[in-house]
N, C-alpha and C. Protein backbone atom coordinates (compact mmCIF):
# COMPACT_ATOMS: atom_id res chain seq x y z
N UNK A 1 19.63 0.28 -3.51
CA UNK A 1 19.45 -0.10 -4.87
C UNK A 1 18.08 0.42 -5.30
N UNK A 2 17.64 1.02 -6.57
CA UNK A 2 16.70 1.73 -6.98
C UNK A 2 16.42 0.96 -9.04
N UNK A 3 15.40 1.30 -8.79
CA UNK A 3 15.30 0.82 -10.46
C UNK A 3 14.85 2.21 -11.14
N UNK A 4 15.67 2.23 -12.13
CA UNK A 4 15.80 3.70 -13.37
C UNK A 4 14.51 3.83 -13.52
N UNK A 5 14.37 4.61 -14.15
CA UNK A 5 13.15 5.01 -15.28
C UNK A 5 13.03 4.59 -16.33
N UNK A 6 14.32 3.87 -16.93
CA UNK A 6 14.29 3.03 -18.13
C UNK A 6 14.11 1.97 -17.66
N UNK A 7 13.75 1.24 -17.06
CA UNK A 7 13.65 -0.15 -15.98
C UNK A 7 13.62 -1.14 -17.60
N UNK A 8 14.42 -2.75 -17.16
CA UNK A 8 14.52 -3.22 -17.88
C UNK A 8 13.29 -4.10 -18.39
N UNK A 9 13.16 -4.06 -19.66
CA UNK A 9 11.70 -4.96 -20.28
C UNK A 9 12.22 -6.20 -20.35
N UNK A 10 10.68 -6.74 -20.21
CA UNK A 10 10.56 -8.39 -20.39
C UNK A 10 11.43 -9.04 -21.38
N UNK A 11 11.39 -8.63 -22.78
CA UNK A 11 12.29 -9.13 -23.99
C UNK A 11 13.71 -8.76 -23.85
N UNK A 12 14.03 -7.59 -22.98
CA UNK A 12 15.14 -7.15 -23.40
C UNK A 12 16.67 -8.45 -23.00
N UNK A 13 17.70 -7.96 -23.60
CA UNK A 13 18.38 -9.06 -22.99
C UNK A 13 19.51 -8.34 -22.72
N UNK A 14 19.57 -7.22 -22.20
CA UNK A 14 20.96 -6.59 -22.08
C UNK A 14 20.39 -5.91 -20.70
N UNK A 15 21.07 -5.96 -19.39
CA UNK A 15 21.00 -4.86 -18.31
C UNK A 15 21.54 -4.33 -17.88
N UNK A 16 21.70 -2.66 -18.06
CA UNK A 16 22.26 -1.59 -17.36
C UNK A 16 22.33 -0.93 -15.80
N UNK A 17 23.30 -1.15 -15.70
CA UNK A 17 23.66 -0.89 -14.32
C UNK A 17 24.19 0.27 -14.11
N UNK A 18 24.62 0.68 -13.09
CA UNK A 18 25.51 1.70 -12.41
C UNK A 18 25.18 1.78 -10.98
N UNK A 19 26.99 1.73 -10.39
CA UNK A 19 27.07 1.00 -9.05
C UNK A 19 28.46 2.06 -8.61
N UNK A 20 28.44 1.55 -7.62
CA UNK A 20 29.71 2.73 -6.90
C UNK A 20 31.04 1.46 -7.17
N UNK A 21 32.01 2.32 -7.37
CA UNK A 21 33.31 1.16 -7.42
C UNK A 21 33.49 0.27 -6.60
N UNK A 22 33.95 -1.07 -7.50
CA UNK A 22 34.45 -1.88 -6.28
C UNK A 22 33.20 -2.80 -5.36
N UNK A 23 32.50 -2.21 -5.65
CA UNK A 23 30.83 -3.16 -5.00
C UNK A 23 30.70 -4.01 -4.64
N UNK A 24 31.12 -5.06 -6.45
CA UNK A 24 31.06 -6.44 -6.55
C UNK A 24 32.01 -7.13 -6.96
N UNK A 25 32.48 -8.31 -6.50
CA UNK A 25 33.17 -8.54 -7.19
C UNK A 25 33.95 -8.83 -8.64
N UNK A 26 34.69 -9.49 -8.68
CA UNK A 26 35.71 -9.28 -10.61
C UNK A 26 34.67 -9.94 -11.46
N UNK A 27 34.36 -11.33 -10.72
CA UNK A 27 33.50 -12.47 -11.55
C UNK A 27 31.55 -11.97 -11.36
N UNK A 28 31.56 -11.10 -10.44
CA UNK A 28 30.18 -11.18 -10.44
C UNK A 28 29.06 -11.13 -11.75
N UNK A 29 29.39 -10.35 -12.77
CA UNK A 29 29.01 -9.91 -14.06
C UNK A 29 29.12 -10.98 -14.75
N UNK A 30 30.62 -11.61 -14.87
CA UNK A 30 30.31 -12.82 -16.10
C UNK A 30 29.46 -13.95 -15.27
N UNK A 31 29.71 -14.05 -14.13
CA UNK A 31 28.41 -15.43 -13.69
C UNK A 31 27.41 -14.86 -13.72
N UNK A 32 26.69 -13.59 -13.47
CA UNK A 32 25.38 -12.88 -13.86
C UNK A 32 25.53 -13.98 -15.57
N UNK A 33 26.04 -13.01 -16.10
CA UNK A 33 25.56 -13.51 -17.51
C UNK A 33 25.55 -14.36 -17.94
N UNK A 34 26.30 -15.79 -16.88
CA UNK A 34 26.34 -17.06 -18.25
C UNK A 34 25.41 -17.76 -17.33
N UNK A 35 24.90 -17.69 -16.20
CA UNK A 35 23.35 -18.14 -15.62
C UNK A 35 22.05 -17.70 -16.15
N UNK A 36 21.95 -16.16 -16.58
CA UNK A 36 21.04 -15.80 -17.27
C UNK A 36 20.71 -15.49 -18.39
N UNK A 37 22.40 -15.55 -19.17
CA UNK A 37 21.87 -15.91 -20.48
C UNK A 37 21.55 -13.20 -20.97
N UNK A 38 21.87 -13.15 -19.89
CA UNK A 38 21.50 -11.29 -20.20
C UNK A 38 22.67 -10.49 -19.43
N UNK A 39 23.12 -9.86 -21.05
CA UNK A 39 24.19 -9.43 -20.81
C UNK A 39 24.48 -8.34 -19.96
N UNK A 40 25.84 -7.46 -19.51
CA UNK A 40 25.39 -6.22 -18.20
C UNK A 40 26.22 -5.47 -19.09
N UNK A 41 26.01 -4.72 -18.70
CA UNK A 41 26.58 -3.22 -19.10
C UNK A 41 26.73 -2.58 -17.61
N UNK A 42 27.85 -2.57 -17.27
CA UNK A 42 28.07 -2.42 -16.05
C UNK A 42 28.82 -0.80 -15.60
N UNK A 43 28.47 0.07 -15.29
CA UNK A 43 29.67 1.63 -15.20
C UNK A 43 29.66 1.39 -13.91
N UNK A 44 30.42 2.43 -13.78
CA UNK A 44 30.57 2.85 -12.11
C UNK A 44 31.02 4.33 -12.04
N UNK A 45 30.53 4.43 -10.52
CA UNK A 45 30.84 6.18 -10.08
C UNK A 45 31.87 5.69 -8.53
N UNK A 46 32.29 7.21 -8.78
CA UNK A 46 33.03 7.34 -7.51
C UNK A 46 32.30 8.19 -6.02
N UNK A 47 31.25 8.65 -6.51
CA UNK A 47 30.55 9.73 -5.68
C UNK A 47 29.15 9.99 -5.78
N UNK A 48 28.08 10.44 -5.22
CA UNK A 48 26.97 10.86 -4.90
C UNK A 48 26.69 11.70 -5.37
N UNK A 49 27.69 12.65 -5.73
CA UNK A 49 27.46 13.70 -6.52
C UNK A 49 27.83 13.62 -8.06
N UNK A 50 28.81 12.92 -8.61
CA UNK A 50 28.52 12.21 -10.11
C UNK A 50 27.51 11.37 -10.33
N UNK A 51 26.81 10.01 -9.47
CA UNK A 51 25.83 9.70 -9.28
C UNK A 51 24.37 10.60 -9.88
N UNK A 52 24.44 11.71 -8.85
CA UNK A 52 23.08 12.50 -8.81
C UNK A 52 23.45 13.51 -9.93
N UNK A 53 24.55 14.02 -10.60
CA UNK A 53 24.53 14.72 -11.82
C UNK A 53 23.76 14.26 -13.03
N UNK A 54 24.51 12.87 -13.15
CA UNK A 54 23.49 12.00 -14.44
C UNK A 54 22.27 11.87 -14.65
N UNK A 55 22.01 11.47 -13.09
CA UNK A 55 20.41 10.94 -12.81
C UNK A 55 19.63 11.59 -13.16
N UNK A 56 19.87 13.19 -12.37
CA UNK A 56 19.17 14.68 -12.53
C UNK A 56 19.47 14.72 -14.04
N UNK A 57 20.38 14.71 -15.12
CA UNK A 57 20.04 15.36 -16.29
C UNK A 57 19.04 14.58 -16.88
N UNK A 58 18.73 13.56 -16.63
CA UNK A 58 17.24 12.71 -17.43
C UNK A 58 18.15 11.20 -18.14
N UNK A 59 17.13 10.80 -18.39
CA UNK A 59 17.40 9.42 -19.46
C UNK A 59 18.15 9.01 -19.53
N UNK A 60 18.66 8.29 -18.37
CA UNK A 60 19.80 7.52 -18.78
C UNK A 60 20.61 6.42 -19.08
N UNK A 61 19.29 5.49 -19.13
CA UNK A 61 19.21 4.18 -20.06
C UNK A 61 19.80 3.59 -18.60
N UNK A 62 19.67 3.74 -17.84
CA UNK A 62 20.06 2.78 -16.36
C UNK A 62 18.72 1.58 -16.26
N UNK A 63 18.69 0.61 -16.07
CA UNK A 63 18.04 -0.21 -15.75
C UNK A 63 17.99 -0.37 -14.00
N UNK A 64 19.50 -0.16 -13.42
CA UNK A 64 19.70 -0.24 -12.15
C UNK A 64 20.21 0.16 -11.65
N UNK A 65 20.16 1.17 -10.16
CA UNK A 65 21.19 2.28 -9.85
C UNK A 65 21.01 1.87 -8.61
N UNK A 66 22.43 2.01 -7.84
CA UNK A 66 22.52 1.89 -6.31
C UNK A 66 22.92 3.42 -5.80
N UNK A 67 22.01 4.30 -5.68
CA UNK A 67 22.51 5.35 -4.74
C UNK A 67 22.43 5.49 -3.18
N UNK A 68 23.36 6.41 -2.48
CA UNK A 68 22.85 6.62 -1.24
C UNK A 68 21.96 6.63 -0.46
N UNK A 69 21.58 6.32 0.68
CA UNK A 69 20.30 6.81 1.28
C UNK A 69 20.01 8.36 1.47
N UNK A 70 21.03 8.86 1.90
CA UNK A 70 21.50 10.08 2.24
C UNK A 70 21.05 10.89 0.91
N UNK A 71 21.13 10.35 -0.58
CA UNK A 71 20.96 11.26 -1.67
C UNK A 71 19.40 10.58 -2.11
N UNK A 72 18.99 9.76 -1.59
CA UNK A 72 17.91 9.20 -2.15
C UNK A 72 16.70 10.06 -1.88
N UNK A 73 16.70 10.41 -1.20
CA UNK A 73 15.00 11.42 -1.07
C UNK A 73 15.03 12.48 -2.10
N UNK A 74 16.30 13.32 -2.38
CA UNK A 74 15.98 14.16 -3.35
C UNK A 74 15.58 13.62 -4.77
N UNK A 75 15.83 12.36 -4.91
CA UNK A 75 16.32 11.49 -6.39
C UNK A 75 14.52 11.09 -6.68
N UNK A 76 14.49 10.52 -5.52
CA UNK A 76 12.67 10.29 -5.91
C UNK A 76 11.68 11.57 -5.97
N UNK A 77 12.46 12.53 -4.89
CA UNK A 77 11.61 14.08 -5.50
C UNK A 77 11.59 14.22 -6.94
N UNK A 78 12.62 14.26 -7.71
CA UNK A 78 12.81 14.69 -9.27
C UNK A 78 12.17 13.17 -9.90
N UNK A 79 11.74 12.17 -9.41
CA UNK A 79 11.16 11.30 -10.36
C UNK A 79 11.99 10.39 -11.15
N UNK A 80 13.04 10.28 -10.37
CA UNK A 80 14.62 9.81 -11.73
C UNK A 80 13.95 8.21 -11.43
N UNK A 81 13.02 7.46 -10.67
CA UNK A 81 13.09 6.16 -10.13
C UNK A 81 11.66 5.80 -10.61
N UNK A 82 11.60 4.31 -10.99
CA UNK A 82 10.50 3.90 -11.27
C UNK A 82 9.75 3.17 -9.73
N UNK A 83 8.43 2.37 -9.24
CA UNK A 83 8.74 1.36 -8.20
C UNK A 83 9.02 0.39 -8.80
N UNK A 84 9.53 -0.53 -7.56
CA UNK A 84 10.02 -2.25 -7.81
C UNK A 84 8.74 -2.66 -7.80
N UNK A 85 8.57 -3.65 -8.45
CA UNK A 85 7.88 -5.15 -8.97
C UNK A 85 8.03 -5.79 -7.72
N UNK A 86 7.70 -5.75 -6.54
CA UNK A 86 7.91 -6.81 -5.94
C UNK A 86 7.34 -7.98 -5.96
N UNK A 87 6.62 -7.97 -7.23
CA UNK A 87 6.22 -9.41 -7.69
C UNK A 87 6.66 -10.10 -8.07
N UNK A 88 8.37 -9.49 -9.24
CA UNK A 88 8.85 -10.16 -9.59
C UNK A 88 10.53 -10.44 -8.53
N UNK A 89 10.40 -10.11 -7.45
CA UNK A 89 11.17 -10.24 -6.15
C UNK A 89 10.76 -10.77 -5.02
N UNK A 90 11.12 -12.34 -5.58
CA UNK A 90 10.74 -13.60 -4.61
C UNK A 90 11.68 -13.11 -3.26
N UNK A 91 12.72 -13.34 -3.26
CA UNK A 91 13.53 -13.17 -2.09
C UNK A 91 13.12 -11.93 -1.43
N UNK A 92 12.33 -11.28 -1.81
CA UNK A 92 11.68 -9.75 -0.88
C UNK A 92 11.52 -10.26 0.39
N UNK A 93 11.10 -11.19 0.41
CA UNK A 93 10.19 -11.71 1.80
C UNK A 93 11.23 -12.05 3.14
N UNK A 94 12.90 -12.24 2.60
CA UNK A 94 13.86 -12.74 3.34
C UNK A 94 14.49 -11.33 3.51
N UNK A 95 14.73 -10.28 3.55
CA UNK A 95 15.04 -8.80 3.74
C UNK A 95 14.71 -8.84 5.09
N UNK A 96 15.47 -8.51 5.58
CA UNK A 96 15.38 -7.90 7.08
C UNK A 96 14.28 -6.98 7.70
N UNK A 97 13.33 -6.99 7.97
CA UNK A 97 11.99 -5.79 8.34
C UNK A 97 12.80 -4.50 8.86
N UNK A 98 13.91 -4.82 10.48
CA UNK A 98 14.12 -3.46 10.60
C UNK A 98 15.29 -2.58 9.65
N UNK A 99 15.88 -3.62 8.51
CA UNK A 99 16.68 -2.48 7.90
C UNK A 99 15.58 -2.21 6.88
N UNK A 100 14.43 -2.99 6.41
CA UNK A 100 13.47 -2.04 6.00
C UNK A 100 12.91 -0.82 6.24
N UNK A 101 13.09 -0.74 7.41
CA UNK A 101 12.22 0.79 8.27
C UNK A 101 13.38 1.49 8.11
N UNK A 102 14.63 1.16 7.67
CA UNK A 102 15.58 2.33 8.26
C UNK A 102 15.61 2.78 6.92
N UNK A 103 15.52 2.01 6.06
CA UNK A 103 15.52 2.89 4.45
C UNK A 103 14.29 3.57 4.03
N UNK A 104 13.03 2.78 4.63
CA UNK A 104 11.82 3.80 4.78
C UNK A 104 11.59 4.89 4.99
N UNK A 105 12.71 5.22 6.00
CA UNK A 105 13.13 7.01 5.94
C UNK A 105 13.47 7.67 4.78
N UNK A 106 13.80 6.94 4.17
CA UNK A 106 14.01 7.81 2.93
C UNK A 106 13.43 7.65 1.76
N UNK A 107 12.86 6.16 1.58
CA UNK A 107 11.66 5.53 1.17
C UNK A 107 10.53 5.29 1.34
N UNK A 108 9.53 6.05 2.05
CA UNK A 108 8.30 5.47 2.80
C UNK A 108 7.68 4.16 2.20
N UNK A 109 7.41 3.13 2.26
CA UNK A 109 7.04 1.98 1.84
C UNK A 109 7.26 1.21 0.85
N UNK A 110 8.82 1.53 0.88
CA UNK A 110 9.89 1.12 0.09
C UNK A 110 9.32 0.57 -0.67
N UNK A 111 8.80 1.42 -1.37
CA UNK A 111 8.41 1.63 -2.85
C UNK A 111 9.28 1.57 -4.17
N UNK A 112 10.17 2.38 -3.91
CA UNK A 112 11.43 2.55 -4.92
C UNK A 112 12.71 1.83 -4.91
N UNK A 113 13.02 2.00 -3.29
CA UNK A 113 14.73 1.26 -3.32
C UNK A 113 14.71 0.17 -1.96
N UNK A 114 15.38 0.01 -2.26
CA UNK A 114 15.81 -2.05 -1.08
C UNK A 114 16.94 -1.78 -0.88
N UNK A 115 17.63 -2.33 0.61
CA UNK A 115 18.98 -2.15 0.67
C UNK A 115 19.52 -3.56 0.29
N UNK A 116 21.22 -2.98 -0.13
CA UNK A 116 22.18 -4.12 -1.23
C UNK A 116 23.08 -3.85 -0.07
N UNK A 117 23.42 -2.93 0.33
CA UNK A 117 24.80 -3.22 1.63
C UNK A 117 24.37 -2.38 2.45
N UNK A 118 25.18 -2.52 3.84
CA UNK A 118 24.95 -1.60 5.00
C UNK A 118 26.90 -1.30 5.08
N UNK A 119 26.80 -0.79 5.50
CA UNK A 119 28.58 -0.10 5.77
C UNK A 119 28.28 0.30 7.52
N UNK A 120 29.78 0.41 8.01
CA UNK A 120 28.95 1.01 9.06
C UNK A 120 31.31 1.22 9.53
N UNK A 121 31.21 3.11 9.96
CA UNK A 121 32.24 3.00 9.75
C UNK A 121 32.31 2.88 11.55
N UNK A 122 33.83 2.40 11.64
CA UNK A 122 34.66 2.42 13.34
C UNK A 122 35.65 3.39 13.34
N UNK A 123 35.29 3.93 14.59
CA UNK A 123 37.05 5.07 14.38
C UNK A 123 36.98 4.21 16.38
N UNK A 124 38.20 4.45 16.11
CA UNK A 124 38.90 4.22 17.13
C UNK A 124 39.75 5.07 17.65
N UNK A 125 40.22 5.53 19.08
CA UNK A 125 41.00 6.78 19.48
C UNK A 125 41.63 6.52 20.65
N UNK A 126 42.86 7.20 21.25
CA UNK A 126 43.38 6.91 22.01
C UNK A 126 43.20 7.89 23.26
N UNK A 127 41.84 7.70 24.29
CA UNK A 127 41.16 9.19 25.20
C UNK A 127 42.98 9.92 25.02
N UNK A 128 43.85 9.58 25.92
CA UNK A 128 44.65 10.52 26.69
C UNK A 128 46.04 11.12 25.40
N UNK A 129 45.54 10.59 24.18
CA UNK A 129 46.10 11.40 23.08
C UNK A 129 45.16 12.65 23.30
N UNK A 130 43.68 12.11 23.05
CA UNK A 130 42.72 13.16 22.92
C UNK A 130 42.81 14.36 23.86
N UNK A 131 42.67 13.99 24.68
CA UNK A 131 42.59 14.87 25.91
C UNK A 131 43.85 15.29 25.94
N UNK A 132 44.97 15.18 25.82
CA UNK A 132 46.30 16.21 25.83
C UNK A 132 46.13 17.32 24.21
N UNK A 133 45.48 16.68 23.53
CA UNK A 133 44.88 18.00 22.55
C UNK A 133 43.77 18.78 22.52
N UNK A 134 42.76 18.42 23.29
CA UNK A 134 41.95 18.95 23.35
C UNK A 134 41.57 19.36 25.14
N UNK A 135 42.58 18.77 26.40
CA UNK A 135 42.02 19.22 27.36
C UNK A 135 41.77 18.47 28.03
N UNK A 136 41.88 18.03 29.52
CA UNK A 136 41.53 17.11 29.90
C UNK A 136 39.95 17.01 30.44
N UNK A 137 39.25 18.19 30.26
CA UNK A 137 37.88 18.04 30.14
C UNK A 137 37.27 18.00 28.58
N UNK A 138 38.22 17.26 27.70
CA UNK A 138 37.28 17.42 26.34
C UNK A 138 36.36 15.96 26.62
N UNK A 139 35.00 15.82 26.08
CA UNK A 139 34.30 14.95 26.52
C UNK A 139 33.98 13.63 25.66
N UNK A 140 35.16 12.95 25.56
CA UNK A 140 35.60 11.94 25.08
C UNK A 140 34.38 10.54 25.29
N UNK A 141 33.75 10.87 26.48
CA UNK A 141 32.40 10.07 26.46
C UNK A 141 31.28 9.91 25.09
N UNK A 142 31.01 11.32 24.74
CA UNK A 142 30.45 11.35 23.61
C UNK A 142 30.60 10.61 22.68
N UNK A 143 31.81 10.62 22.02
CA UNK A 143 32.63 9.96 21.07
C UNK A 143 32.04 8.52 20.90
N UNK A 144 31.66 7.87 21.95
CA UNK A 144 31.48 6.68 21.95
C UNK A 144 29.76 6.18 22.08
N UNK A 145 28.78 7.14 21.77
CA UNK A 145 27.77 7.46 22.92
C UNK A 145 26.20 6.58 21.78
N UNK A 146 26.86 6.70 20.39
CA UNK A 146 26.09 5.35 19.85
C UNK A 146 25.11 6.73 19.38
N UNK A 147 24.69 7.90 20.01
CA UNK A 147 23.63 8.49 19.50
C UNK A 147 23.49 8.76 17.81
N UNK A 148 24.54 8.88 17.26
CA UNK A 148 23.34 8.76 15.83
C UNK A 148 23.57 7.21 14.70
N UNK A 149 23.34 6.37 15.75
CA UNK A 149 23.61 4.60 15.62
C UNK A 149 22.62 4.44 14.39
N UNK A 150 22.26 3.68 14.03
CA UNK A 150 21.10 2.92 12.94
C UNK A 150 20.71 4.17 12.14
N UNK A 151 21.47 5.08 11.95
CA UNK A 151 21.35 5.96 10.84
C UNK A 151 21.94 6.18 9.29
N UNK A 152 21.31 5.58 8.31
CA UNK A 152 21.57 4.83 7.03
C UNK A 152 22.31 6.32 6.59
């Protein structure tokens, strides 16, 4: 999660979002708004690369954008991100430290963005399917070997 360049003002009472589909849930938006009283303007993308098209053309009245980690270093190169207030982000302090460091890679002193979800995909395989397609020396050990683990 990253805050725009239009980041939302103190008076304002309307906040712009843009989030990848499906994020949050159906009700999340109207209980946002009838607790705070500030309405959302909510879009969504399907991709990293519609994501980073918008961002890159300038101004885009986003108050709040959740992009990739993976697309995030180029996004703060071009300046599309303001920093967080972590003054006005009480719950900062309850964030996890080491998934802090892991977005630090792409954030150095997570300055700009905080993580909102972690994903983390499973494949599962059957070795002696594998190995009758690929050989019974294909090295099916690997597969399982964790090496590029805690990588956002």
């Amino acid at each position: 999660m990253a805050v725009s360049a239009g980041s939302l003002a103190a008076e304002q009472k309307t906040l712009h979002v843009y989030n990848w589909s499906d994020y949050i849930a159906p009700d999340t938006v109207a209980n946002f708004e009838k607790e705070t009283g500030i309405k959302v303007v909510y879009d969504v993308f399907d991709s990293n690369e519609v994501l980073e098209g918008k961002l890159m053309a300038g101004s885009t009245g986003f108050d709040l954008v959740v992009p990739s980690a993976s697309f995030l270093e180029r996004q703060l190169a071009a300046g599309v991100f303001q920093p967080l207030d972590k003054s006005k982000l009480p719950n900062w302090k309850n964030l996890d430290p080491e998934v802090l460091k892991l977005v630090a890679k792409h954030d150095p002193e997570n300055k700009y963005a905080m993580p909102y979800l972690w994903a983390t995909t499973g494949i599962g395989y059957n070795v002696d399917k594998v190995k009758a397609v690929l050989g019974k020396d294909a090295p099916v050990e690997q597969l399982g070997s964790g090496a590029e683990a805690g990588e956002p």
